[in-house]
N, C-alpha and C. Protein backbone atom coordinates (compact mmCIF):
# COMPACT_ATOMS: atom_id res chain seq x y z
N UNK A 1 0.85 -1.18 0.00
CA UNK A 1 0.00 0.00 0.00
C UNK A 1 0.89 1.24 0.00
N UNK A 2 0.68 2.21 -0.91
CA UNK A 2 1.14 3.33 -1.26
C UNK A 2 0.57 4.52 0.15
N UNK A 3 1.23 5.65 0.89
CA UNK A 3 0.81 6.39 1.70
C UNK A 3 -0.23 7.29 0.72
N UNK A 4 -0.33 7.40 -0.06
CA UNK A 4 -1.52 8.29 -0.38
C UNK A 4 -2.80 6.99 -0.56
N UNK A 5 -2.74 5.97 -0.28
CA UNK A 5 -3.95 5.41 -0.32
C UNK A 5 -4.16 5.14 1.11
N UNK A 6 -3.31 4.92 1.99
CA UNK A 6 -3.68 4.77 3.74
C UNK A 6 -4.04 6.14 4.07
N UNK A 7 -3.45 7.64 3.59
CA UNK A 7 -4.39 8.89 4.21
C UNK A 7 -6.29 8.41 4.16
N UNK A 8 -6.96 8.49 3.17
CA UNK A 8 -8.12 8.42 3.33
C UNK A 8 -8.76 7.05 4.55
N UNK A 9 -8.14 5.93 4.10
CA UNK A 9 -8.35 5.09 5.24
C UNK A 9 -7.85 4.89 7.00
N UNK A 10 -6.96 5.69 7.10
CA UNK A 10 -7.49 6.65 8.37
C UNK A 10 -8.61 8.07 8.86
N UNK A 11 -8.69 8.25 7.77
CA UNK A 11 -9.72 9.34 8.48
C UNK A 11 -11.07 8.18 8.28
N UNK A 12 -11.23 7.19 7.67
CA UNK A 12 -12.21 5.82 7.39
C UNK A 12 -12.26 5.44 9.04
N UNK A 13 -11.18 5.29 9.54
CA UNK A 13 -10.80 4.42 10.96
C UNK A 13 -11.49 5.66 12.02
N UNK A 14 -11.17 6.34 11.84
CA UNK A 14 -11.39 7.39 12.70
C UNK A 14 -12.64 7.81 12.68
N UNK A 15 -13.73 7.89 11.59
CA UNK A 15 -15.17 7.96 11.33
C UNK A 15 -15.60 6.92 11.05
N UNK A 16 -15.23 5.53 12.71
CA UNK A 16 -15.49 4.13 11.96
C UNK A 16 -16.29 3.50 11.34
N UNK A 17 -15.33 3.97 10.05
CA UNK A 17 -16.07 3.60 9.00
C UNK A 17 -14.79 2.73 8.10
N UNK A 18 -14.78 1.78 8.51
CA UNK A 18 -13.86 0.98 7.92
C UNK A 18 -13.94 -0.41 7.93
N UNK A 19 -13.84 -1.07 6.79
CA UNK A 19 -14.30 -2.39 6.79
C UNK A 19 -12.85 -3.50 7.72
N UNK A 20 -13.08 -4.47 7.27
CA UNK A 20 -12.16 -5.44 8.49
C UNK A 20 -10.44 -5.62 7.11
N UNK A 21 -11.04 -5.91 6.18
CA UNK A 21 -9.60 -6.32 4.87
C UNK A 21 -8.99 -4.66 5.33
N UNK A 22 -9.29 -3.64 4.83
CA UNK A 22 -9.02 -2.18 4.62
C UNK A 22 -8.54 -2.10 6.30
N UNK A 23 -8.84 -2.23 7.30
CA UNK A 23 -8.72 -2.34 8.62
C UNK A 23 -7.03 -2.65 8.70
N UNK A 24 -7.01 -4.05 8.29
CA UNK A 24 -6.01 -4.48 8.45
C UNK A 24 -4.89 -4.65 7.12
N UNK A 25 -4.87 -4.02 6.41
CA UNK A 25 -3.91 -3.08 5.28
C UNK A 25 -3.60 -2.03 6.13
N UNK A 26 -4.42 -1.15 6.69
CA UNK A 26 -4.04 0.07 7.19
C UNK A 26 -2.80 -0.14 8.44
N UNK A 27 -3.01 -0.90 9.23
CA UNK A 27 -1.98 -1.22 10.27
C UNK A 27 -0.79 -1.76 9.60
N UNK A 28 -1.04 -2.44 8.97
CA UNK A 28 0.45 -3.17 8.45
C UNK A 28 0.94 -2.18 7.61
N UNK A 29 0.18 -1.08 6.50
CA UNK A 29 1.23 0.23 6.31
C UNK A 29 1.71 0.60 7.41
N UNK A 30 1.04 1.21 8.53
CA UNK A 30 1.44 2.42 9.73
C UNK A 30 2.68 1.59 9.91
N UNK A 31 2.56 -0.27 10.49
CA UNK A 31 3.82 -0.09 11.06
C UNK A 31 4.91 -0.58 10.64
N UNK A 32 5.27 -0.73 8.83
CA UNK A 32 6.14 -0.57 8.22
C UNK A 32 6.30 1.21 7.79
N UNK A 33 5.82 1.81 8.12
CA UNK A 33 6.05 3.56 7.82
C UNK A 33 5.90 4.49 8.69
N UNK A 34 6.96 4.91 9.36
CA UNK A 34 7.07 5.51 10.09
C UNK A 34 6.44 6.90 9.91
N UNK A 35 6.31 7.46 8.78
CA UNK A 35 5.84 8.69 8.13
C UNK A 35 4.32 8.58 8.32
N UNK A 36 3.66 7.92 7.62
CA UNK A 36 2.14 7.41 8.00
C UNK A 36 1.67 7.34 9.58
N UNK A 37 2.46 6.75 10.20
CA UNK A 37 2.67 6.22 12.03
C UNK A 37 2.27 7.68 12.70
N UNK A 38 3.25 8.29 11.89
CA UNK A 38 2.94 9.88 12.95
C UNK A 38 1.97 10.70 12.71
N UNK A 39 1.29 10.63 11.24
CA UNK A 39 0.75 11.49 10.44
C UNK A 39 -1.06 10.49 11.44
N UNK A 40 -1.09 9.32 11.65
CA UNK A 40 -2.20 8.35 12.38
C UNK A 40 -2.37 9.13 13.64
N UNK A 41 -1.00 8.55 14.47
CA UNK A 41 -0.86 9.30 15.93
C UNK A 41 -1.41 10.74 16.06
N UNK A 42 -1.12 11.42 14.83
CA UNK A 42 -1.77 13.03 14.87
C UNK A 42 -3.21 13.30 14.41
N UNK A 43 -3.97 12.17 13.95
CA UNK A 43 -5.08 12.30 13.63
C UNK A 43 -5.98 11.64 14.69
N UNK A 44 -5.54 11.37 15.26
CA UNK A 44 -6.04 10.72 17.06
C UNK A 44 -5.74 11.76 17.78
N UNK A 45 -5.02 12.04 17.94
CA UNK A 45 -4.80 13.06 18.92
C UNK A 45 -5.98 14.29 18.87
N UNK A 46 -5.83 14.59 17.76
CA UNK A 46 -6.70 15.82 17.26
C UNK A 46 -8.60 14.81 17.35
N UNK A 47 -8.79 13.97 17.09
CA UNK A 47 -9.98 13.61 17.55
C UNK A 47 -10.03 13.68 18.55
N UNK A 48 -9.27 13.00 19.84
CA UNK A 48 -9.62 13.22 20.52
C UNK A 48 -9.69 14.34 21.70
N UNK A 49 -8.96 15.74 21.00
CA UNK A 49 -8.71 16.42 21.77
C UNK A 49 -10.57 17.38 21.28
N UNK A 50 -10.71 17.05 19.83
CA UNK A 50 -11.86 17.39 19.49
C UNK A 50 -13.15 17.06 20.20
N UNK A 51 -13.21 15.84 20.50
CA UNK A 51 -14.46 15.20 21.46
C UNK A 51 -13.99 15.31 22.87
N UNK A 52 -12.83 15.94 23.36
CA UNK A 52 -13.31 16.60 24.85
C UNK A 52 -13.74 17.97 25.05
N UNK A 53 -13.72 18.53 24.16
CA UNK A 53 -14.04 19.82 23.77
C UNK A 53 -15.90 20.15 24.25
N UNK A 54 -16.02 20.54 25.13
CA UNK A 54 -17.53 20.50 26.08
C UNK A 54 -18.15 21.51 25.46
N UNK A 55 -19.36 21.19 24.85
CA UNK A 55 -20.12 21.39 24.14
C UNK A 55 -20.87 22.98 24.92
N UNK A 56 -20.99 23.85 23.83
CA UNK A 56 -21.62 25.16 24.58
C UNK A 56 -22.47 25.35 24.56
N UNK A 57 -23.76 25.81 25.56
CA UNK A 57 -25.06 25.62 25.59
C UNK A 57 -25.16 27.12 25.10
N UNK A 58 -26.54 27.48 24.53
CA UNK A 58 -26.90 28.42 24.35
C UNK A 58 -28.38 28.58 24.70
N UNK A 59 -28.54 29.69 24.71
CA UNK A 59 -29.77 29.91 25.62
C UNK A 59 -30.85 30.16 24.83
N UNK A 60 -32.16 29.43 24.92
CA UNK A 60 -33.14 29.49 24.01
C UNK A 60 -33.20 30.57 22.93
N UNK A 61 -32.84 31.78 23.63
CA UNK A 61 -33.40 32.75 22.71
C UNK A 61 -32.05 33.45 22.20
N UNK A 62 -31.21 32.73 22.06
CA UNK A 62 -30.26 33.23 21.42
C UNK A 62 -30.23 33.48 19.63
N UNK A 63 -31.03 32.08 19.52
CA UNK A 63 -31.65 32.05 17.73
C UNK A 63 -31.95 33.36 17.07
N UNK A 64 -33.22 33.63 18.13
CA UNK A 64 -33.96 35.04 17.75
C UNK A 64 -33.18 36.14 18.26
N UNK A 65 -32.33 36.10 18.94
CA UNK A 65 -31.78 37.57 18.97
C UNK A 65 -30.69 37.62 18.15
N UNK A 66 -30.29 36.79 17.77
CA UNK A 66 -29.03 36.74 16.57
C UNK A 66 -30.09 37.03 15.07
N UNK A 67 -31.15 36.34 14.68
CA UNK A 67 -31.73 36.68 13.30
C UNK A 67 -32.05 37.79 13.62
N UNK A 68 -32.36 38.22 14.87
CA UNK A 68 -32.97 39.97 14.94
C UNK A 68 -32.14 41.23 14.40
N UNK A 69 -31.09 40.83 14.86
CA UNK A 69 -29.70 41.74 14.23
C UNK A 69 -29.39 41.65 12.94
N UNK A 70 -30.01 40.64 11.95
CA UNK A 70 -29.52 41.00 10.68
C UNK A 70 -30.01 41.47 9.85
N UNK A 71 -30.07 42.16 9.01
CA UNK A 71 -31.05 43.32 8.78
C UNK A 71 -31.51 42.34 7.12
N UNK A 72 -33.00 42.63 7.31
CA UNK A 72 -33.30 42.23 6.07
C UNK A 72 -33.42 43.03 4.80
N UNK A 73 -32.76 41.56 3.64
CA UNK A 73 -32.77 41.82 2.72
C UNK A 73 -33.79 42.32 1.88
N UNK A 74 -33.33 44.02 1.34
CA UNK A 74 -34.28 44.50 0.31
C UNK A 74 -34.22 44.32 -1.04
N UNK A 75 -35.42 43.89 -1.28
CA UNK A 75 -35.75 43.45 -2.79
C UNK A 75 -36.34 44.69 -3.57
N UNK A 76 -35.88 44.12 -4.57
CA UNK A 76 -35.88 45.49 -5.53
C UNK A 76 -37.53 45.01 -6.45
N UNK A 77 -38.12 45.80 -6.53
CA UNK A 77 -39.46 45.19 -6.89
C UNK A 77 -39.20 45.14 -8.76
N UNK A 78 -38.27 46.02 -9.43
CA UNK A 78 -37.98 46.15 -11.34
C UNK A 78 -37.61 45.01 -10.91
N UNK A 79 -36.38 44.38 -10.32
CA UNK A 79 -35.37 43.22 -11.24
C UNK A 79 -36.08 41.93 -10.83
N UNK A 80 -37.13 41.92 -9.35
CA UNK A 80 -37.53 41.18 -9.56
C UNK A 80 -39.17 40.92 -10.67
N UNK A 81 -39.63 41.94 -11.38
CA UNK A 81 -40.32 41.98 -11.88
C UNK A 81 -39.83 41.82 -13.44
N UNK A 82 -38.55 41.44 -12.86
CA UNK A 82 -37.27 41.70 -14.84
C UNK A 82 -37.24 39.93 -15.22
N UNK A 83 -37.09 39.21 -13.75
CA UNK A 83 -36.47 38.06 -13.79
C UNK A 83 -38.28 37.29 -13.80
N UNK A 84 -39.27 37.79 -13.31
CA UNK A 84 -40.10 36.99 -13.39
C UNK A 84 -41.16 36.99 -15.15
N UNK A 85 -40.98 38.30 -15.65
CA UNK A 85 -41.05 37.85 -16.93
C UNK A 85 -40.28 38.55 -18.11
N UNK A 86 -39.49 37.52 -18.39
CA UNK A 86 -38.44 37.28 -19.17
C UNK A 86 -38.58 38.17 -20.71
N UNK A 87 -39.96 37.13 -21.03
CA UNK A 87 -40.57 37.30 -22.68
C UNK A 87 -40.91 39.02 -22.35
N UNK A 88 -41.35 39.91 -21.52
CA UNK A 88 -41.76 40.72 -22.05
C UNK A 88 -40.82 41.78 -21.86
N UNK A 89 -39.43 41.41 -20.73
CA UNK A 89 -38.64 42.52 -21.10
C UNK A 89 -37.94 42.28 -22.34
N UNK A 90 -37.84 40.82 -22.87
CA UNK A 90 -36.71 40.87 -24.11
C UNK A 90 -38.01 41.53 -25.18
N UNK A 91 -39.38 41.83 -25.11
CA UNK A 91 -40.46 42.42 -26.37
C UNK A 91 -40.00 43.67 -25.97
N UNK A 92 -40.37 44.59 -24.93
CA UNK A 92 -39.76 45.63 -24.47
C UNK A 92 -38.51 46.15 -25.13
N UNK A 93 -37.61 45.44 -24.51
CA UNK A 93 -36.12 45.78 -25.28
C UNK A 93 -35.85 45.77 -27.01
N UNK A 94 -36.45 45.26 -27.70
CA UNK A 94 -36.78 44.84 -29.22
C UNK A 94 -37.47 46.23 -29.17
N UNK A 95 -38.68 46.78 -28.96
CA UNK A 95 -39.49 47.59 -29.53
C UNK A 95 -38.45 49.06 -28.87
N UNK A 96 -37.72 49.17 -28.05
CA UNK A 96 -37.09 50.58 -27.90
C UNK A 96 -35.89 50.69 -28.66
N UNK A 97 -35.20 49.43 -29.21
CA UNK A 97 -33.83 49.91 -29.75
C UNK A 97 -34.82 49.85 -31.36
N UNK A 98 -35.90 49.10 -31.67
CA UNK A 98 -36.29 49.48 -32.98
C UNK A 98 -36.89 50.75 -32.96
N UNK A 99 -37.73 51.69 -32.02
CA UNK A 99 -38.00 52.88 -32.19
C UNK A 99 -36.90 53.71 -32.25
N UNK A 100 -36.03 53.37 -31.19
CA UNK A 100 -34.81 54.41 -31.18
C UNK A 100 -34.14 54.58 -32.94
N UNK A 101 -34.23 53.57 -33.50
CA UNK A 101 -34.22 53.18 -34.92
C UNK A 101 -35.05 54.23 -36.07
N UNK A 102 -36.38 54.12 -35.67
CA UNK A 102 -36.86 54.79 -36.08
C UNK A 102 -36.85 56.65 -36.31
N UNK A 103 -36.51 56.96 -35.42
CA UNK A 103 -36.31 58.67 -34.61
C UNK A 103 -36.00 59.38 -36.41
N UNK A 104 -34.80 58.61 -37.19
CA UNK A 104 -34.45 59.76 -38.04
C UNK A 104 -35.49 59.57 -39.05
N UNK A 105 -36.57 59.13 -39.30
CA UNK A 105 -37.59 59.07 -40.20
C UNK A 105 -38.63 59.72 -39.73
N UNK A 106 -39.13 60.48 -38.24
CA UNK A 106 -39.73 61.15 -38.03
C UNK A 106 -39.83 62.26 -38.18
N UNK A 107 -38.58 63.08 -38.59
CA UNK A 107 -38.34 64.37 -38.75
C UNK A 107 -37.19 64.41 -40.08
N UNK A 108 -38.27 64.07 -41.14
CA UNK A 108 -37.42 64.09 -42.39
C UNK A 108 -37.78 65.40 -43.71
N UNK A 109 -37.66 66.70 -42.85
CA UNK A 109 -38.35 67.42 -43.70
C UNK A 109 -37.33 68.26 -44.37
N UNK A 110 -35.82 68.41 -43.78
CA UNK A 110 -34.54 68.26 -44.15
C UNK A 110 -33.96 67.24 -44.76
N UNK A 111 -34.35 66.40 -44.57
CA UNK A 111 -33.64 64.67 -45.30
C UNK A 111 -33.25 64.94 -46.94
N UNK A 112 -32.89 64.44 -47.51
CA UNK A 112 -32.14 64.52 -48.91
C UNK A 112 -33.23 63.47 -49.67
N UNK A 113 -33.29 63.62 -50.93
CA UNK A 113 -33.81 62.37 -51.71
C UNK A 113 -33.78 61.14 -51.74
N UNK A 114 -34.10 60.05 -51.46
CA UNK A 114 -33.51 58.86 -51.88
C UNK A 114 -33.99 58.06 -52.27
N UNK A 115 -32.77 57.30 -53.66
CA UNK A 115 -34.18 56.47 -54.35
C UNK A 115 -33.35 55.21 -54.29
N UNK A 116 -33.89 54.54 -54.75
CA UNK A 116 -33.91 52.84 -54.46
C UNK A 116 -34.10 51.80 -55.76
N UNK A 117 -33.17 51.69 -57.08
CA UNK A 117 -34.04 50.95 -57.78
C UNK A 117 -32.33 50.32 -58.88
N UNK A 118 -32.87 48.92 -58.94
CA UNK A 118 -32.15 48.58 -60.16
C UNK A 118 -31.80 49.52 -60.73
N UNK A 119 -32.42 49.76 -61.78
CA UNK A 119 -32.89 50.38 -63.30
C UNK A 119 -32.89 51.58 -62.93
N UNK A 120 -31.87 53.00 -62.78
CA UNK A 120 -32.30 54.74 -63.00
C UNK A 120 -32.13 54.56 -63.73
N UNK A 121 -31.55 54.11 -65.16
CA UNK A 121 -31.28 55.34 -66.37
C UNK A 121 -31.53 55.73 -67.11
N UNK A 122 -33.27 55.24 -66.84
CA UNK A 122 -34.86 56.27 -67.33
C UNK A 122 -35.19 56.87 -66.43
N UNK A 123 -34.94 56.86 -65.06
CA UNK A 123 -35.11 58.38 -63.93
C UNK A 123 -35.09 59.12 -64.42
N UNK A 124 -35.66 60.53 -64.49
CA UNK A 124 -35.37 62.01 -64.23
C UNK A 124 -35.56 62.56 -62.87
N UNK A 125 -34.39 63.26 -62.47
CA UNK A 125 -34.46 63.42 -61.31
C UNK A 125 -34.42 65.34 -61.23
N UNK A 126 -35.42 65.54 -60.75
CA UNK A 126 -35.40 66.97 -60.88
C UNK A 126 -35.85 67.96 -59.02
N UNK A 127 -34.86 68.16 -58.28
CA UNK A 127 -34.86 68.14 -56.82
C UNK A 127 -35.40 67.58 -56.43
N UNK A 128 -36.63 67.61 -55.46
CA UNK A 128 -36.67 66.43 -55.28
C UNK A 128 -38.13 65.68 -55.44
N UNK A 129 -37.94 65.45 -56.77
CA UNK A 129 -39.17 64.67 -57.77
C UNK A 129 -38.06 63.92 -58.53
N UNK A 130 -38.88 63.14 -58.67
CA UNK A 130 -38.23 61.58 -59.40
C UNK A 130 -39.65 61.33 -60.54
N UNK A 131 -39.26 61.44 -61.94
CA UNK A 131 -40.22 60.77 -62.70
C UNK A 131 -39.54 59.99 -63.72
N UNK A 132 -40.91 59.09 -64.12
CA UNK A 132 -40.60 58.14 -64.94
C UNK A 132 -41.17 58.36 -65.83
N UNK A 133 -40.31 58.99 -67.25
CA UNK A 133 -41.20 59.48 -68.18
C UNK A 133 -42.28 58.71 -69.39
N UNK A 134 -42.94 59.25 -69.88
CA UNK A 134 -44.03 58.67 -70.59
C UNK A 134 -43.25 57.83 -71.68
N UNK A 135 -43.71 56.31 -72.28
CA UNK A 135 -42.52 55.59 -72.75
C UNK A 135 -41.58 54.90 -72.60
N UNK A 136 -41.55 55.19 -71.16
CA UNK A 136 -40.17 54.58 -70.55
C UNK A 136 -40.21 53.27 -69.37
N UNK A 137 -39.33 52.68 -69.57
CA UNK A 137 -39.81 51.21 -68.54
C UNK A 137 -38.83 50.99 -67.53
N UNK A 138 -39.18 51.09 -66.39
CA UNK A 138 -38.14 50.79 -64.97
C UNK A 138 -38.55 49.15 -64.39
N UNK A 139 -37.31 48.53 -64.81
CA UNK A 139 -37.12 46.90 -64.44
C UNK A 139 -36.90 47.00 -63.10
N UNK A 140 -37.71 46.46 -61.72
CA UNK A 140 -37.55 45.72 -60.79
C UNK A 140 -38.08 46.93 -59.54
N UNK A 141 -38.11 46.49 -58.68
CA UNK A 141 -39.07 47.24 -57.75
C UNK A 141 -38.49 48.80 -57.48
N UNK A 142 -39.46 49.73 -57.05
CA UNK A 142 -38.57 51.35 -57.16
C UNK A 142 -38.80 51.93 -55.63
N UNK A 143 -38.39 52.01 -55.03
CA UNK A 143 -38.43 53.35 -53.62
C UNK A 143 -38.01 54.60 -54.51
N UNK A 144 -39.14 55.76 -53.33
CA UNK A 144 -38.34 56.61 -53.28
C UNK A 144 -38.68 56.99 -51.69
N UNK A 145 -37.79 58.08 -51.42
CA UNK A 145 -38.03 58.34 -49.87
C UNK A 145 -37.49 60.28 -49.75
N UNK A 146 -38.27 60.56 -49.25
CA UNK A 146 -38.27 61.98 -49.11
C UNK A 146 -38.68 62.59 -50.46
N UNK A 147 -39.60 62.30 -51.34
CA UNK A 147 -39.63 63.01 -52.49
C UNK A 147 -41.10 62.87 -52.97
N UNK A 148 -41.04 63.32 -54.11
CA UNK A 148 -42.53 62.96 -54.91
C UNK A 148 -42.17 62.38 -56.46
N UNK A 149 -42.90 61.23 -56.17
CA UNK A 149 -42.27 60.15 -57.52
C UNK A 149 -43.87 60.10 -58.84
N UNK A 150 -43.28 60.60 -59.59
CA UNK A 150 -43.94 60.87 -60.58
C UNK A 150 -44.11 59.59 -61.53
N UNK A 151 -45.23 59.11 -62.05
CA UNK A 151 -44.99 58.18 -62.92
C UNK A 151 -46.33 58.03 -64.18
N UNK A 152 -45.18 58.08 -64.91
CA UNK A 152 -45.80 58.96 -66.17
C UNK A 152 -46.09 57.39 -67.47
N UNK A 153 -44.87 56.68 -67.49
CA UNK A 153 -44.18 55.37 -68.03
C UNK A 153 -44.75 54.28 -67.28
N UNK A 154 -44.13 53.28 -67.21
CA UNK A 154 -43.80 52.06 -66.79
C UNK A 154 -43.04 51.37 -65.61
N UNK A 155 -43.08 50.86 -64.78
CA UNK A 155 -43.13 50.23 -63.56
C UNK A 155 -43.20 48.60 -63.39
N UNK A 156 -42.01 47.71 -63.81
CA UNK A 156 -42.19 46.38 -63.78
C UNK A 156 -41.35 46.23 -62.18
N UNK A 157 -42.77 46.07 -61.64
CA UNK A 157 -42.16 45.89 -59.96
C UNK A 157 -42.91 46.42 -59.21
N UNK A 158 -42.69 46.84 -58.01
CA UNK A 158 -43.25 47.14 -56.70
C UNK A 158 -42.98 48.85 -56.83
N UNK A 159 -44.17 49.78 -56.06
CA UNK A 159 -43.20 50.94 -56.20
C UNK A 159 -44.28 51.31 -54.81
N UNK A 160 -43.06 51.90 -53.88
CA UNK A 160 -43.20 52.67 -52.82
C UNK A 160 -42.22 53.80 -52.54
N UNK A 161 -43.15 54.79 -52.04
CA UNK A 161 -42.75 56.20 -52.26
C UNK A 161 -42.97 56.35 -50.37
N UNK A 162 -41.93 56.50 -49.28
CA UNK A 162 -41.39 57.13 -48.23
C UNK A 162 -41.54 58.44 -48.06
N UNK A 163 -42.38 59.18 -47.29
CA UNK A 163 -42.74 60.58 -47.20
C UNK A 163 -42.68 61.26 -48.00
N UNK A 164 -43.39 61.56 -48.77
CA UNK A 164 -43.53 62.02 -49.86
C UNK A 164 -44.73 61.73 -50.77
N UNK A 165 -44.48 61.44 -52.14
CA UNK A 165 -46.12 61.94 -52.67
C UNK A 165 -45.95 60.81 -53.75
N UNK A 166 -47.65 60.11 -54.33
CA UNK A 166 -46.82 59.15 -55.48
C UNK A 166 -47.78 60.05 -56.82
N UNK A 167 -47.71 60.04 -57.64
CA UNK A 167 -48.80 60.84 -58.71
C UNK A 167 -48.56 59.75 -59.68
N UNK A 168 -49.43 59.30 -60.56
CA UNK A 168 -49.82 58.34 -61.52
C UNK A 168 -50.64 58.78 -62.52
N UNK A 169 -49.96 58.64 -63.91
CA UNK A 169 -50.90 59.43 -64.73
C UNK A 169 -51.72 58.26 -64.68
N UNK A 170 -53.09 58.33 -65.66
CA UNK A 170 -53.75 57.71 -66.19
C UNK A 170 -53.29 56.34 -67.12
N UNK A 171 -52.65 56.83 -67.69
CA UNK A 171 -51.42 55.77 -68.89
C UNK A 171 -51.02 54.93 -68.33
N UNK A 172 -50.67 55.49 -67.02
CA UNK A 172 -48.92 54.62 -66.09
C UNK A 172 -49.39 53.10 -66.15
N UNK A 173 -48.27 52.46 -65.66
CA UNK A 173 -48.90 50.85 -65.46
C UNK A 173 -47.78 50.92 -64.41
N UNK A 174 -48.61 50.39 -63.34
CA UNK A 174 -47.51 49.32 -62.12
C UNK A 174 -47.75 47.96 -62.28
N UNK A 175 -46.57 47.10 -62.21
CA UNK A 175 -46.91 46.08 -62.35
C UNK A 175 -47.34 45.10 -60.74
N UNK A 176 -46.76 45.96 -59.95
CA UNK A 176 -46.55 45.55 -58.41
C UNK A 176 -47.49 46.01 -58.08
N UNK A 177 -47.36 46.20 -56.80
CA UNK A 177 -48.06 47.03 -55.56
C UNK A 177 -47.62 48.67 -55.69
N UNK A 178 -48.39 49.63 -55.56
CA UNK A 178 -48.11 50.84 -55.30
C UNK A 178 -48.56 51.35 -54.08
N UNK A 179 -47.59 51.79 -53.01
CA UNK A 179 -47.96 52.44 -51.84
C UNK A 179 -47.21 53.44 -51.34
N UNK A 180 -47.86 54.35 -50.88
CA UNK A 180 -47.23 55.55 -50.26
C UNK A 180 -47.26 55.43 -48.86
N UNK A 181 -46.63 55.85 -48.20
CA UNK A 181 -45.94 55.62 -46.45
C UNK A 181 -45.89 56.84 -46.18
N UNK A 182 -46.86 57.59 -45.53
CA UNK A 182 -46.63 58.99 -45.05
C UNK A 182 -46.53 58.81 -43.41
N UNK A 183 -47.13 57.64 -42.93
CA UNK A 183 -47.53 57.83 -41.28
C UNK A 183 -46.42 57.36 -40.62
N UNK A 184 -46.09 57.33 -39.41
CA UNK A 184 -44.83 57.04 -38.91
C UNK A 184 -45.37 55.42 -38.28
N UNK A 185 -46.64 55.21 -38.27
CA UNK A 185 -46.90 53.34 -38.13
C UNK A 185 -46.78 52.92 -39.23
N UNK A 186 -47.00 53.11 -40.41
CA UNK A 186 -46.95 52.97 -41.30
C UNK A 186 -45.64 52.57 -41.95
N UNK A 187 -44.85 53.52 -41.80
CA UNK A 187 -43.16 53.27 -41.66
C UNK A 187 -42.66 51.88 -41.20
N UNK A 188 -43.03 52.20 -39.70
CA UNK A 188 -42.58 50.97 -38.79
C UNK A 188 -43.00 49.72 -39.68
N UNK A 189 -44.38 49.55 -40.36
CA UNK A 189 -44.52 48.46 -40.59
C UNK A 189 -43.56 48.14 -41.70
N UNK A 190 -43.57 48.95 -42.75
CA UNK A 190 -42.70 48.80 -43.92
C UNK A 190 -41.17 48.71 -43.47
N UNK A 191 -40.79 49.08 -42.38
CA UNK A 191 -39.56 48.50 -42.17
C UNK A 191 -39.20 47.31 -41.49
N UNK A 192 -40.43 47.07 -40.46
CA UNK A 192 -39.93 45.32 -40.43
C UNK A 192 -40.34 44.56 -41.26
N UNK A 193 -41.46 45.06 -42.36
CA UNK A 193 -41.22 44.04 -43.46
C UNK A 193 -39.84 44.11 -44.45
N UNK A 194 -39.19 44.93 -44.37
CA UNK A 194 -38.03 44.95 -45.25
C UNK A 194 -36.98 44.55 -44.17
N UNK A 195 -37.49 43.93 -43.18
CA UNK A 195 -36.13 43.55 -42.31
C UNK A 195 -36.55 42.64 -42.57
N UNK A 196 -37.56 41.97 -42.22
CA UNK A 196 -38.00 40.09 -42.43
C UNK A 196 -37.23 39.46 -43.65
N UNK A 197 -37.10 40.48 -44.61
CA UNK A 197 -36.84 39.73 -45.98
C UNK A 197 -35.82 39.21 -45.81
């Protein structure tokens, strides 16, 4: 037997808890090893200096005057109202960093033109009006945003016009959907549908 396998089977002996084979391995290490021998002798000693050690009474109400002194813990009524529902601070948190998102489309009366399309190079772009002249054919869906989109021609695609104005002659053909987005819900929706995509 190796001394690192007789340590645990003395503190076994000592919390008798030791079978009779393991019992008697343990003695026949101690008294071929003098190192083990002393390291035994010192773990007796210390038990038993442990179990004369006279037990201290305490007085009934010592319980309660010790919990009385510790001051109770204050709960925070947000974090526990954070941790008990989960789903609606992570909806919460989603809908303020997407409004915060939103902010520069509310006040776009400074904003610049902007258009959105495959196909300009039948645009006319004249400040900020965008038309599509009579004759003329724009391949694949068209934004515009901050402007007024004129459409005089042809439209193979979707066309949405972002604050601003859509005018359609009589002639025009869309082949898509045509919608104008003036409201700021309105917005919102058109932008998480263009985030979904």
């Amino acid at each position: 037997m190796r001394c690192r396998d007789a340590i645990p089977l003395m503190h076994a002996f000592i919390d008798d808890d030791i079978d009779e084979y393991s019992h008697q391995e343990l003695f026949e290490h101690i008294q071929s090893c003098p190192t083990c021998e002393q390291h035994f002798a010192e773990l007796k000693a210390t038990d038993q200096a442990l179990r004369r050690i006279a037990k201290l009474k305490t007085s009934p109400s010592f319980t309660r005057e010790v919990l009385a002194h510790i001051p109770e813990k204050k709960t925070n009524k947000i974090s526990k109202s954070l941790r008990k529902y989960p789903l609606l601070v992570a909806a919460t948190v989603f809908l303020l960093l997407f409004a915060t998102s939103m902010i520069p489309y509310m006040n776009q009366s400074d904003e610049l033109l902007k258009i959105v399309s495959v196909d300009q190079t039948d645009l006319i772009v004249e400040g900020n009006r965008v038309i599509v002249p009579e004759g003329k054919e724009v391949q694949g869906d068209l934004v515009v945003e901050n402007g007024t989109l004129e459409i005089k021609g042809e439209v193979k695609g979707n066309v949405t016009v972002v604050n601003g104005n859509l005018l359609m002659a009589s002639a025009s053909q869309v082949d898509g959907h045509a919608q104008q987005i003036d409201q700021f819900f309105e917005l919102i929706w058109y932008q998480l549908k263009k985030w979904m995509k």
